[in-house]
Protein backbone atom coordinates (compact mmCIF):
# COMPACT_ATOMS: atom_id res chain seq x y z
CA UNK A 1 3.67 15.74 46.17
CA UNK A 2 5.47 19.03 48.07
CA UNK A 3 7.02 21.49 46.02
CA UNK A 4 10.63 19.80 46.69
CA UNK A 5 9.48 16.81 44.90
CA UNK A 6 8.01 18.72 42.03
CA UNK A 7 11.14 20.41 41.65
CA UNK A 8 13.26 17.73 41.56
CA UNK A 9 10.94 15.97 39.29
CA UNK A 10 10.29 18.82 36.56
CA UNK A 11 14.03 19.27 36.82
CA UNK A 12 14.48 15.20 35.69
CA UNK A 13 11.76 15.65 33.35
CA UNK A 14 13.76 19.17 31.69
CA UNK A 15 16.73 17.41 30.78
CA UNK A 16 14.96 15.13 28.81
CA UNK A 17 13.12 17.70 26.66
CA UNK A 18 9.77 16.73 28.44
CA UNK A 19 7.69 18.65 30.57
CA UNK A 20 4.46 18.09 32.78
CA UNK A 21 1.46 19.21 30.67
CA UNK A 22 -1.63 20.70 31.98
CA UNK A 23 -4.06 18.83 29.85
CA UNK A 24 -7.37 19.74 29.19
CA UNK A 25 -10.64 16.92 28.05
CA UNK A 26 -14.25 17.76 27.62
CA UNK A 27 -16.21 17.67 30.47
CA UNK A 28 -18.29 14.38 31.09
CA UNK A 29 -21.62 15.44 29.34
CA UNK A 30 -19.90 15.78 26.00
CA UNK A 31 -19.87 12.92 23.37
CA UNK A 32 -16.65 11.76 23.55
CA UNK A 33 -17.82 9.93 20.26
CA UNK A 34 -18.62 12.65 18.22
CA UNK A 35 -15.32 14.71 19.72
CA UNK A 36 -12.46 12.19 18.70
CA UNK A 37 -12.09 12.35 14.82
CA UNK A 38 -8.87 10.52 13.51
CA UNK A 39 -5.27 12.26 12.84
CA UNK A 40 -6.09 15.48 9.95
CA UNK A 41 -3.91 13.52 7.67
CA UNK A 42 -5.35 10.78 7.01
CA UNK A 43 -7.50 10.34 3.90
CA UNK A 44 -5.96 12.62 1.72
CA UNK A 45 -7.34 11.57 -0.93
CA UNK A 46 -10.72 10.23 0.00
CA UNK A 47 -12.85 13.69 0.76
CA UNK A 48 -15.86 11.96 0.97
CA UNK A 49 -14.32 10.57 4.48
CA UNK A 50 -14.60 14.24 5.63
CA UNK A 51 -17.51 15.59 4.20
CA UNK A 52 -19.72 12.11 5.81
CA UNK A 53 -18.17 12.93 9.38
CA UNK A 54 -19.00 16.77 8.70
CA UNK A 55 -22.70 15.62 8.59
CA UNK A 56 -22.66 13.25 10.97
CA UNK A 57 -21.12 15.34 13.45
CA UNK A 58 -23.03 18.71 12.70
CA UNK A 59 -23.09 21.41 14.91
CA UNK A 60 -21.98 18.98 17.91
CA UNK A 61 -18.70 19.74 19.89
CA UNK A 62 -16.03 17.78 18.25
CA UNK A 63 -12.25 18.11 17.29
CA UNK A 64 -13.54 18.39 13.87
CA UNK A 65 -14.30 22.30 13.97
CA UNK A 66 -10.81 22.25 15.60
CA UNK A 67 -8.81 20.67 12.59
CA UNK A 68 -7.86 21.45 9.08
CA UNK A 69 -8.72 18.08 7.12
CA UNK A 70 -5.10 18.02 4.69
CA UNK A 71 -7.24 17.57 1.71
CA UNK A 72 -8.88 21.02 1.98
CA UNK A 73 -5.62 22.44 2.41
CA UNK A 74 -5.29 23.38 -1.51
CA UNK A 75 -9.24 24.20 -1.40
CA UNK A 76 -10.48 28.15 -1.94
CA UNK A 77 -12.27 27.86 1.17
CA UNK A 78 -8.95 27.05 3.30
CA UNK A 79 -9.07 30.58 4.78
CA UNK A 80 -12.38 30.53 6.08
CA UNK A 81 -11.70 26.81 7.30
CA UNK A 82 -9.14 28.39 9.50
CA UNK A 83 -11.05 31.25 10.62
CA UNK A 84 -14.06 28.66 12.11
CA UNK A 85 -11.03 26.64 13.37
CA UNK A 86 -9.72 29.75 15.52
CA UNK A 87 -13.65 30.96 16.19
CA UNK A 88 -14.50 26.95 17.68
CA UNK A 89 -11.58 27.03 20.00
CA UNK A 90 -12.37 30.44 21.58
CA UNK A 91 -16.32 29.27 21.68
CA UNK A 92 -14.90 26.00 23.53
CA UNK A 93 -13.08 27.83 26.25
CA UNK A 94 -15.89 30.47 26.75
CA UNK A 95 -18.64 28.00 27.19
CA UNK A 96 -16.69 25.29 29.50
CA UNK A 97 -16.46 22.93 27.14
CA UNK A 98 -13.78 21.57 28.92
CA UNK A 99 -12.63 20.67 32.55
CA UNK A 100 -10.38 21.71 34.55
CA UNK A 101 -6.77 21.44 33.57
CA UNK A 102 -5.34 18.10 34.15
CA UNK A 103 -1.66 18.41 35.54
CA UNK A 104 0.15 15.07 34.58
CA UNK A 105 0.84 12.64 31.90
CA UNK A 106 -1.93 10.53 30.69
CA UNK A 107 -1.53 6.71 30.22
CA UNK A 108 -3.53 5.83 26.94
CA UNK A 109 -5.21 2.27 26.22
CA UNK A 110 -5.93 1.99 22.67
CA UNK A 111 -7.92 -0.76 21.00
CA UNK A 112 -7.23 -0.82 17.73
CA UNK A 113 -9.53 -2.32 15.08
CA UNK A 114 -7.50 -5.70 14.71
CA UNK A 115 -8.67 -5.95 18.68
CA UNK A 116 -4.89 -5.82 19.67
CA UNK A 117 -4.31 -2.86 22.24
CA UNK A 118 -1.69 -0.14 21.88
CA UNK A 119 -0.42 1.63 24.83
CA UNK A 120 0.71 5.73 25.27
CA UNK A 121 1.67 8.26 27.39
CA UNK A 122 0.39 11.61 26.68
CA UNK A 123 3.50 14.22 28.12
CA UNK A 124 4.61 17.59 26.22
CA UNK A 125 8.34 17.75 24.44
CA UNK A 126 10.46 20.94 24.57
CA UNK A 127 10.72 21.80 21.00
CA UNK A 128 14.15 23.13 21.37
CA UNK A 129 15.35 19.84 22.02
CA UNK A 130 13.88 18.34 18.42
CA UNK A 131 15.35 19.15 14.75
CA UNK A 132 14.13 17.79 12.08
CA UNK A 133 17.53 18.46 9.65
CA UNK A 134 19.47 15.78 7.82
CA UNK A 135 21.85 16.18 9.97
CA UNK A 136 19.92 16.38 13.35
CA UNK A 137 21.61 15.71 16.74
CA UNK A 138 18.77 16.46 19.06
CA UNK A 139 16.78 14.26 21.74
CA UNK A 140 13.73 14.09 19.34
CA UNK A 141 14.03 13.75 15.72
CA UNK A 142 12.41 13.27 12.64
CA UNK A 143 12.20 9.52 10.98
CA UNK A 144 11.17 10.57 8.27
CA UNK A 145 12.58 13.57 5.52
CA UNK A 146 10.71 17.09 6.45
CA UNK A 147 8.93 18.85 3.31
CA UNK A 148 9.68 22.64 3.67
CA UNK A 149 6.64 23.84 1.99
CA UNK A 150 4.11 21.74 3.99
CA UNK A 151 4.82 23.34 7.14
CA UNK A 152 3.54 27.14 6.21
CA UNK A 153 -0.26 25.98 5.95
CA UNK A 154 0.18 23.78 9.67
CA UNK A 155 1.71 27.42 10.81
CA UNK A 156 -0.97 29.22 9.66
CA UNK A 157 -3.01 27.41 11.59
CA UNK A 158 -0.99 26.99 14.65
CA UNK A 159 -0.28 30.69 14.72
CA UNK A 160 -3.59 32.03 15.77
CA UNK A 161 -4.49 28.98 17.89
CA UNK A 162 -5.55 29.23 21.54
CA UNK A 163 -5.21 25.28 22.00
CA UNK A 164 -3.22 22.34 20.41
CA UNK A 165 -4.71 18.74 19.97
CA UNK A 166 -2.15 16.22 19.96
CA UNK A 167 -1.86 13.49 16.97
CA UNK A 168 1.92 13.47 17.32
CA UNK A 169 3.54 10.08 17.90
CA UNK A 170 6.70 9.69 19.62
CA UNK A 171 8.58 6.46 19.18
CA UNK A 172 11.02 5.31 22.06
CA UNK A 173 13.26 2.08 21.71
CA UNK A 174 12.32 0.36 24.74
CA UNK A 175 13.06 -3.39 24.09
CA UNK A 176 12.71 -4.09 28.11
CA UNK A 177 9.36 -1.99 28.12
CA UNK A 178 10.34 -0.11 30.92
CA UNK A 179 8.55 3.10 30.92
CA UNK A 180 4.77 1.70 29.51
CA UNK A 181 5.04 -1.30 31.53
CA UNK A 182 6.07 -0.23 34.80
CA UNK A 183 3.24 2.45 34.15
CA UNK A 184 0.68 -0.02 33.06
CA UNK A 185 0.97 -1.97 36.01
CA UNK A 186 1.03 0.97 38.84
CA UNK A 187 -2.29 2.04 36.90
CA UNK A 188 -3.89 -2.00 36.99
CA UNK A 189 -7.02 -1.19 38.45
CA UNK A 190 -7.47 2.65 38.13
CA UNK A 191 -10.34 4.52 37.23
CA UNK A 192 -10.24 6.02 33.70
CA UNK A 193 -10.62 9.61 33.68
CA UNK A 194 -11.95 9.31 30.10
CA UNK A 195 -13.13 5.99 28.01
CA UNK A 196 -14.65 5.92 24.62
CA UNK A 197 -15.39 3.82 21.48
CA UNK A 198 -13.89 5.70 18.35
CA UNK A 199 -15.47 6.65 15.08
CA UNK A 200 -15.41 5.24 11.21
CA UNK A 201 -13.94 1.87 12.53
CA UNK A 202 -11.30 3.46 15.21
CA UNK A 203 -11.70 0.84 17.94
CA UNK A 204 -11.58 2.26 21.42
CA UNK A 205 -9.66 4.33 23.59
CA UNK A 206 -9.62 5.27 27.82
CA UNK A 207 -6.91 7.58 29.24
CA UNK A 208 -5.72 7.32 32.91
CA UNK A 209 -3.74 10.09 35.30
CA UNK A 210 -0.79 10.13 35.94
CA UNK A 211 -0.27 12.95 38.52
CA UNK A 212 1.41 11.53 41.56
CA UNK A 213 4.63 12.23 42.27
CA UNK A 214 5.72 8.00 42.78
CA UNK A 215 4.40 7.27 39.01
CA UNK A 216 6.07 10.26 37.54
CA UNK A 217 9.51 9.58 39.24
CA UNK A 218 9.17 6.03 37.94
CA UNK A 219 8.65 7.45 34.29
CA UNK A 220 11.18 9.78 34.54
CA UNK A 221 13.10 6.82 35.95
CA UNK A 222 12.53 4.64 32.57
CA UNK A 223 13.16 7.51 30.38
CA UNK A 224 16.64 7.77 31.45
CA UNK A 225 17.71 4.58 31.41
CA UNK A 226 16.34 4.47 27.46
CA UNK A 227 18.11 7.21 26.92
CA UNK A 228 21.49 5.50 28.10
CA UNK A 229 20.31 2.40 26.28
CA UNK A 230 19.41 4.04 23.11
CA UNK A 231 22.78 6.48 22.96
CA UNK A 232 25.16 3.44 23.56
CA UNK A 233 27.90 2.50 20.93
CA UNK A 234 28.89 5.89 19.32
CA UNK A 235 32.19 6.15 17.79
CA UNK A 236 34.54 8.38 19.24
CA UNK A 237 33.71 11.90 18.06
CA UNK A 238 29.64 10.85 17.88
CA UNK A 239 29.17 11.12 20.95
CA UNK A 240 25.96 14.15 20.39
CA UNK A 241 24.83 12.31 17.74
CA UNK A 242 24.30 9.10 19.96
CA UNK A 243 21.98 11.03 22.36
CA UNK A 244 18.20 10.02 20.47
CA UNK A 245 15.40 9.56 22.77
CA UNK A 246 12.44 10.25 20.66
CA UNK A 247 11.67 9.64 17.20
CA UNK A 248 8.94 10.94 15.27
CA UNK A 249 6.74 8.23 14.25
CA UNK A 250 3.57 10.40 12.85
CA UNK A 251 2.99 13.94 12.66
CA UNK A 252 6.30 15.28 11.99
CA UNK A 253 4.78 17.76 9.81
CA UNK A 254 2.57 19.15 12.33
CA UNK A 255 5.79 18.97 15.15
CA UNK A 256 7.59 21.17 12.63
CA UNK A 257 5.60 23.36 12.44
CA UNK A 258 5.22 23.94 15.84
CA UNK A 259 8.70 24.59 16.05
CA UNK A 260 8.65 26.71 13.86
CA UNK A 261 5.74 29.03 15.33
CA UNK A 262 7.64 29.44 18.36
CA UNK A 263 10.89 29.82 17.04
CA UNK A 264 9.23 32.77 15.27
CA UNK A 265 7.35 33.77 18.83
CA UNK A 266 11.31 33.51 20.31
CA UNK A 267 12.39 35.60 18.17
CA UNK A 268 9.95 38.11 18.18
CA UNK A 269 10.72 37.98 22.39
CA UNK A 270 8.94 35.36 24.10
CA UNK A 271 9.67 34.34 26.88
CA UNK A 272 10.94 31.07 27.80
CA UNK A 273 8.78 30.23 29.65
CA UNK A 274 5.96 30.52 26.60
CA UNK A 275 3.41 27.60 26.17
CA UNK A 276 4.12 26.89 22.41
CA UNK A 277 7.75 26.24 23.75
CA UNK A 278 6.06 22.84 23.86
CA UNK A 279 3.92 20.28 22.15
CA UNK A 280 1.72 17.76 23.24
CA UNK A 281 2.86 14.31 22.11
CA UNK A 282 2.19 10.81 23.05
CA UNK A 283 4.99 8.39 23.20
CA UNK A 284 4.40 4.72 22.14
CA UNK A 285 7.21 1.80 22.44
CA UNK A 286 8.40 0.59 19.03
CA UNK A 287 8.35 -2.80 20.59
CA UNK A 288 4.63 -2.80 21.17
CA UNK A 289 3.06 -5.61 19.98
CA UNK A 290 0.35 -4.02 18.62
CA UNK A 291 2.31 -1.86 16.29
CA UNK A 292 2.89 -2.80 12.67
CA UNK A 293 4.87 -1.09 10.37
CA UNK A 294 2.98 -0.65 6.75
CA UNK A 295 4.48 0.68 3.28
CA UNK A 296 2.96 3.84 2.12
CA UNK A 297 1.99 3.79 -1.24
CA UNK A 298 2.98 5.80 -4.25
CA UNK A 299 -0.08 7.57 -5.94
CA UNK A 300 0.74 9.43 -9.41
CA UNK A 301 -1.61 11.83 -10.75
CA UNK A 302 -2.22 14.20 -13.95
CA UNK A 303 0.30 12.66 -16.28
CA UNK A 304 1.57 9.84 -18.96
CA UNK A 305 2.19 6.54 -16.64
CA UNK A 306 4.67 5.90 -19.75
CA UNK A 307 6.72 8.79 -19.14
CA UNK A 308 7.00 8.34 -15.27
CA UNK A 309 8.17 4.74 -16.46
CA UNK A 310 10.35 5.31 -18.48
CA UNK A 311 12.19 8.27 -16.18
CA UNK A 312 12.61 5.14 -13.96
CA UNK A 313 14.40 3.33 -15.90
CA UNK A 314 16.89 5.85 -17.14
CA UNK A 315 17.57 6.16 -13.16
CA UNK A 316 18.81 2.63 -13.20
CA UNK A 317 15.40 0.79 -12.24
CA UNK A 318 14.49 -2.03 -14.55
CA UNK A 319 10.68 -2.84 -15.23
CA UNK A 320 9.56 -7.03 -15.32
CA UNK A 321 6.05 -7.45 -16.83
CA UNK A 322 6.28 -11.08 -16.16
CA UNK A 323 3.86 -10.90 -13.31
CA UNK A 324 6.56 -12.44 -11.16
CA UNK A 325 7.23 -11.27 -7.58
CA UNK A 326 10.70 -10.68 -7.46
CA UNK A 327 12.65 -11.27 -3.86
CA UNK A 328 13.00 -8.42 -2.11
CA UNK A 329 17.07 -7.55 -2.19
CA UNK A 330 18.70 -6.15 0.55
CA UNK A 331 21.33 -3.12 1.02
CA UNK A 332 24.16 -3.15 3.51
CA UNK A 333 22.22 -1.65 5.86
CA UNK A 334 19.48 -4.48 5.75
CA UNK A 335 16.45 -2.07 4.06
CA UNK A 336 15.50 -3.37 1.31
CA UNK A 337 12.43 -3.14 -0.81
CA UNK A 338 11.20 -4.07 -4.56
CA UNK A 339 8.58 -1.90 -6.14
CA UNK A 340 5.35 -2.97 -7.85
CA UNK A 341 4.11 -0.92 -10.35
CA UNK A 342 0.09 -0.30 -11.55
CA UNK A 343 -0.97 1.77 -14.02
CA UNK A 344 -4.34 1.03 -16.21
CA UNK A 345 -1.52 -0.57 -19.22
CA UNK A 346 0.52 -2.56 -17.40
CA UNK A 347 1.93 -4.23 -14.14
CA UNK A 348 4.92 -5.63 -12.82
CA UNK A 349 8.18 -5.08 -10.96
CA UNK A 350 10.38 -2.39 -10.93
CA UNK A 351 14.37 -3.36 -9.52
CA UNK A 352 17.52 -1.94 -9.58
CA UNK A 353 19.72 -2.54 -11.83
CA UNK A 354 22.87 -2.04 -10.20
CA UNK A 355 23.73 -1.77 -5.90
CA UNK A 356 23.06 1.12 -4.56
CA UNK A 357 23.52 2.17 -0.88
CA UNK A 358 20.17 3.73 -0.01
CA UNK A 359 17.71 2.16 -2.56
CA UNK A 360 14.08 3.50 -1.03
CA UNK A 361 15.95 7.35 -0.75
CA UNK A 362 17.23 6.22 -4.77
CA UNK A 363 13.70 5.35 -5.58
CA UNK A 364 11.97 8.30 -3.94
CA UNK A 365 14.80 11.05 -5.43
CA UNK A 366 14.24 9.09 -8.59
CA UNK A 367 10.34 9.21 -8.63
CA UNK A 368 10.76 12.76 -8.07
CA UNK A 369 13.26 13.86 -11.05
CA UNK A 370 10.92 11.43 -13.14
CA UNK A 371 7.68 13.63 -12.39
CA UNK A 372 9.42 16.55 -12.77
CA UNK A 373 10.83 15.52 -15.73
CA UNK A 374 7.42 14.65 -17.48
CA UNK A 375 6.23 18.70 -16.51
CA UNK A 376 3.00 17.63 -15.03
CA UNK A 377 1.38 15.55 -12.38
CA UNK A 378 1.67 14.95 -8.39
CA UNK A 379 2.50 12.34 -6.08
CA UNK A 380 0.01 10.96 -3.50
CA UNK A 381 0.60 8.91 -0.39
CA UNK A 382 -1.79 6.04 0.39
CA UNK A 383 -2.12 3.88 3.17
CA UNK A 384 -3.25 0.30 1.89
CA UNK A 385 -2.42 -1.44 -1.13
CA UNK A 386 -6.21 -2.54 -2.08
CA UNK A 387 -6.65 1.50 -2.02
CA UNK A 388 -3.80 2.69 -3.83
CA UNK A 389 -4.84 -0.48 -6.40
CA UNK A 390 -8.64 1.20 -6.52
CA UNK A 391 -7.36 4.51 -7.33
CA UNK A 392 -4.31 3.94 -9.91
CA UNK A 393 -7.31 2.84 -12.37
CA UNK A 394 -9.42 5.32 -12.32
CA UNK A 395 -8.16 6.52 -15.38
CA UNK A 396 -4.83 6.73 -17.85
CA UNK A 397 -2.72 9.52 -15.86
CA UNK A 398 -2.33 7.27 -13.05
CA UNK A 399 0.12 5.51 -11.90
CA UNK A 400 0.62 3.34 -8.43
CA UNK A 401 3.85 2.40 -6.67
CA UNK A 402 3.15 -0.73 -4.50
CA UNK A 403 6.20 -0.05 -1.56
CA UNK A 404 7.25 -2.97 1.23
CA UNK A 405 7.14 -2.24 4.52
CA UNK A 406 10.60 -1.46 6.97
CA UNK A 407 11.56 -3.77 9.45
CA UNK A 408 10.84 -1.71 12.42
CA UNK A 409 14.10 -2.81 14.55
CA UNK A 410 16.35 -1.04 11.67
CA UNK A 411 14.52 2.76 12.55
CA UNK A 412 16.79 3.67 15.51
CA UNK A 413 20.10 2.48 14.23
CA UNK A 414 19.08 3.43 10.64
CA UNK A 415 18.74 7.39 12.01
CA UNK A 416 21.67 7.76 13.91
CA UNK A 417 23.76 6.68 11.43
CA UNK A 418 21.73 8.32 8.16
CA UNK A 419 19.52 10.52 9.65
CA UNK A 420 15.55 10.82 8.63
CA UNK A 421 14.38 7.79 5.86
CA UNK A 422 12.56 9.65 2.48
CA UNK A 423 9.50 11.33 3.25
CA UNK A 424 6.70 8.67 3.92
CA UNK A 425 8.91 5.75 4.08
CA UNK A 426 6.07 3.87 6.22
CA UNK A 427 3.28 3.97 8.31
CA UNK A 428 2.93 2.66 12.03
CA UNK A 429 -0.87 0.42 10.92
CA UNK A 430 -3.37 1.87 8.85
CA UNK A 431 -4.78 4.58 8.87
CA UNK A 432 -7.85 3.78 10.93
CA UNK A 433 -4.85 2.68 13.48
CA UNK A 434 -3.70 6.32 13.33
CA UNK A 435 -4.39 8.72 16.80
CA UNK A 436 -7.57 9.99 17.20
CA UNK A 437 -8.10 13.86 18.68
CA UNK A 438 -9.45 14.15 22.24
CA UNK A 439 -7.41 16.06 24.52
CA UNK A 440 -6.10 19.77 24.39
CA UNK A 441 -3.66 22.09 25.66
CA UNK A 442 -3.64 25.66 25.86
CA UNK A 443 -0.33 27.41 23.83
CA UNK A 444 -1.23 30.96 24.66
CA UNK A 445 -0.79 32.35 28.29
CA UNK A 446 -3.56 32.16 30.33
CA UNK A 447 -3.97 36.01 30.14
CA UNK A 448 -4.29 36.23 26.31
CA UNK A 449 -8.01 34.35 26.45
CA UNK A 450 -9.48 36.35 28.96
């Protein structure tokens, strides 16, 4: 590829908020097994998952010394988790951990544990072309509603970091499968430049190059037509609204607060040219076969089940003990839902009483004003109702909230016309589905490490 091509190709590439990364994996005597630990937040509640791949992973390169588990994050030892975090990187890049950059995308295979296969591509977003607001118009936006006060701890992180490891899912609406499939088959019978089996039940995963300039002009190609595809059918005036390329499937958290670490580098003078202008992401198809949409659970903690009940049902949500499954009713804009509740008392179904236009927004607002209401307790987000099930009866200040899942064709046309769903709305598989650290990218110049 001459520098013409490149060019014309990182130009393409620019006005779709992507950019060519340089990507860096451990070289080929490291353990790829012991490196790839799953997506920081996942877990949450289970420390036990941590602390048994802590000792099985010891002093042994691995994305673990690289990542800030979310269910230390409220620990007293977060600081000096972060400190080891910043120290490991620094070691990393001093002792060659890794090869030599990688300058391309990377085409991801993933088997997950169900044996169905999930396919990626590894690329880096410009983070000035993704909001995360209500009201977002940007190519890349959030599905899901943005907590303010969970970014700080990600940017505290972030903000002294030499590298970034991606578990940041990008969704495109490719019905036709243009961009994964054309690149699937120009790869058919490539060598993998990396290929491992993953831990605690992860399946398998192999990544393959994509560095020449024919491949990238075909996914340049794809992305472009999506984008006309997915923008189509604004009404008059909507027109900016209509232009959505990328939605945030997982890790919208950790995307926002990369955005916000170099909005803070911008305006402290960066140039625009800085690495943490970007963010390494890979982009999935919502069409894939292989990906399932799953509720995530309510978990209640540290108060009166009875009290979180019975703020409920003075929000217009009705509680059936019956043990019957109720249908599931549907809105106007075809989301609909009926929540299970589980508590060490009682079970049943919780519905609403009367229409109302956004019912799993309603519920989550609802839940909210009901805990707050009470003066104590948390909410908890589990993936898997057999888990959340286990852990609402532990004990009598718990409380579960069984949630359906979203019918994953309603996501794009549900955001452009509402904007993000509630905050954990769903989950793209389990959490053992969930992306697994391997690669890196630098987000400091190159002269700030040596």
């Amino acid at each position: 590829m001459n520098e013409t091509e490149r060019k014309e190709i990182d130009s393409r590439f620019a006005r779709l908020g992507v950019k060519i990364p340089e990507i860096l994996i451990p070289r080929g005597e490291i353990d790829l097994y012991r490196w790839s630990v799953i997506a920081c937040d996942q877990f949450t509640s289970q420390p036990e998952y941590w602390e048994t791949l802590e000792e099985r992973i010891g002093e042994l390169p691995s994305t673990y010394h690289m990542i800030l588990p979310e269910c230390f994050l409220d620990k007293d030892d977060k600081n000096k988790r972060i400190e080891k975090i910043h120290q490991s990187m620094s070691h990393y890049l001093d002792s060659n951990v890794f090869s030599g950059p990688l300058c391309g995308f990377i085409l991801t295979e993933r088997t997950l544990p169900s044996g169905a296969v999930r396919h990626g591509l590894i690329l880096a977003v410009d983070l000035d072309e993704y909001e995360y607001t209500a009201d977002a118009h940007a190519k890349i936006r959030s599905t899901e509603g943005t907590i303010l006060e969970r970014i700080p701890p990600r940017q505290e992180v972030r903000s002294r970091a030499l590298l970034e490891l991606p578990h940041i899912l990008l969704l495109v609406d490719d019905k036709e499968d243009q961009l994964l499939g054309s690149l699937r088959r120009e790869c058919a019978g490539c060598t993998p430049v990396y290929e491992t089996p993953l831990q605690s039940h992860g399946g398998s995963v192999r990544g393959y190059l994509i560095n020449d300039g024919a491949r990238l002009q075909t996914a340049a190609s794809a992305l472009e037509a999506i984008t006309q595809t997915t923008s189509g059918g604004g009404s008059p005036g909507e027109t900016e609204k209509q232009e959505l390329l990328f939605a945030v499937g997982d890790g919208n958290h950790s995307l926002a607060a990369a955005k916000s670490h170099w909005e803070s580098l911008k305006s402290g003078g960066a140039p625009s040219d800085h690495p943490a202008r970007w963010a390494l992401v890979e982009v999935i198809n919502l069409y894939d076969k292989s990906l399932e949409f799953e509720a995530i659970h309510r978990l209640i903690t540290g108060t009166d089940p009875d009290a979180i009940l019975s703020g409920l049902e003075k929000a217009g949500f009705v509680f059936s003990s019956n043990g019957e499954k109720q249908s599931t009713t549907k809105n106007s804009d075809n989301i609909g839902y009926a929540v299970e509740y589980v508590s060490t008392q009682q079970e049943g179904i919780l519905h609403l009483e009367r229409p109302v236009r956004l019912p799993l927004k309603y519920f989550q607002q609802s839940l909210d004003e009901a805990l707050s209401s009470a003066g104590k307790g948390k909410i908890d987000y589990i993936h898997g109702e057999h888990t959340l099930r286990e852990l609402a009866g532990k004990d009598n200040e718990r409380a579960g909230f069984v949630l359906p899942s979203i019918d994953k064709s309603e996501l794009f046309p549900y955001i452009l016309r509402h904007g993000p769903f509630p905050r954990k709305a769903f989950s793209m598989g389990g959490a053992e589905d969930k992306r697994y650290y391997l690669e890196a990218r630098l987000i400091v110049p190159e002269s700030e490490i040596r």
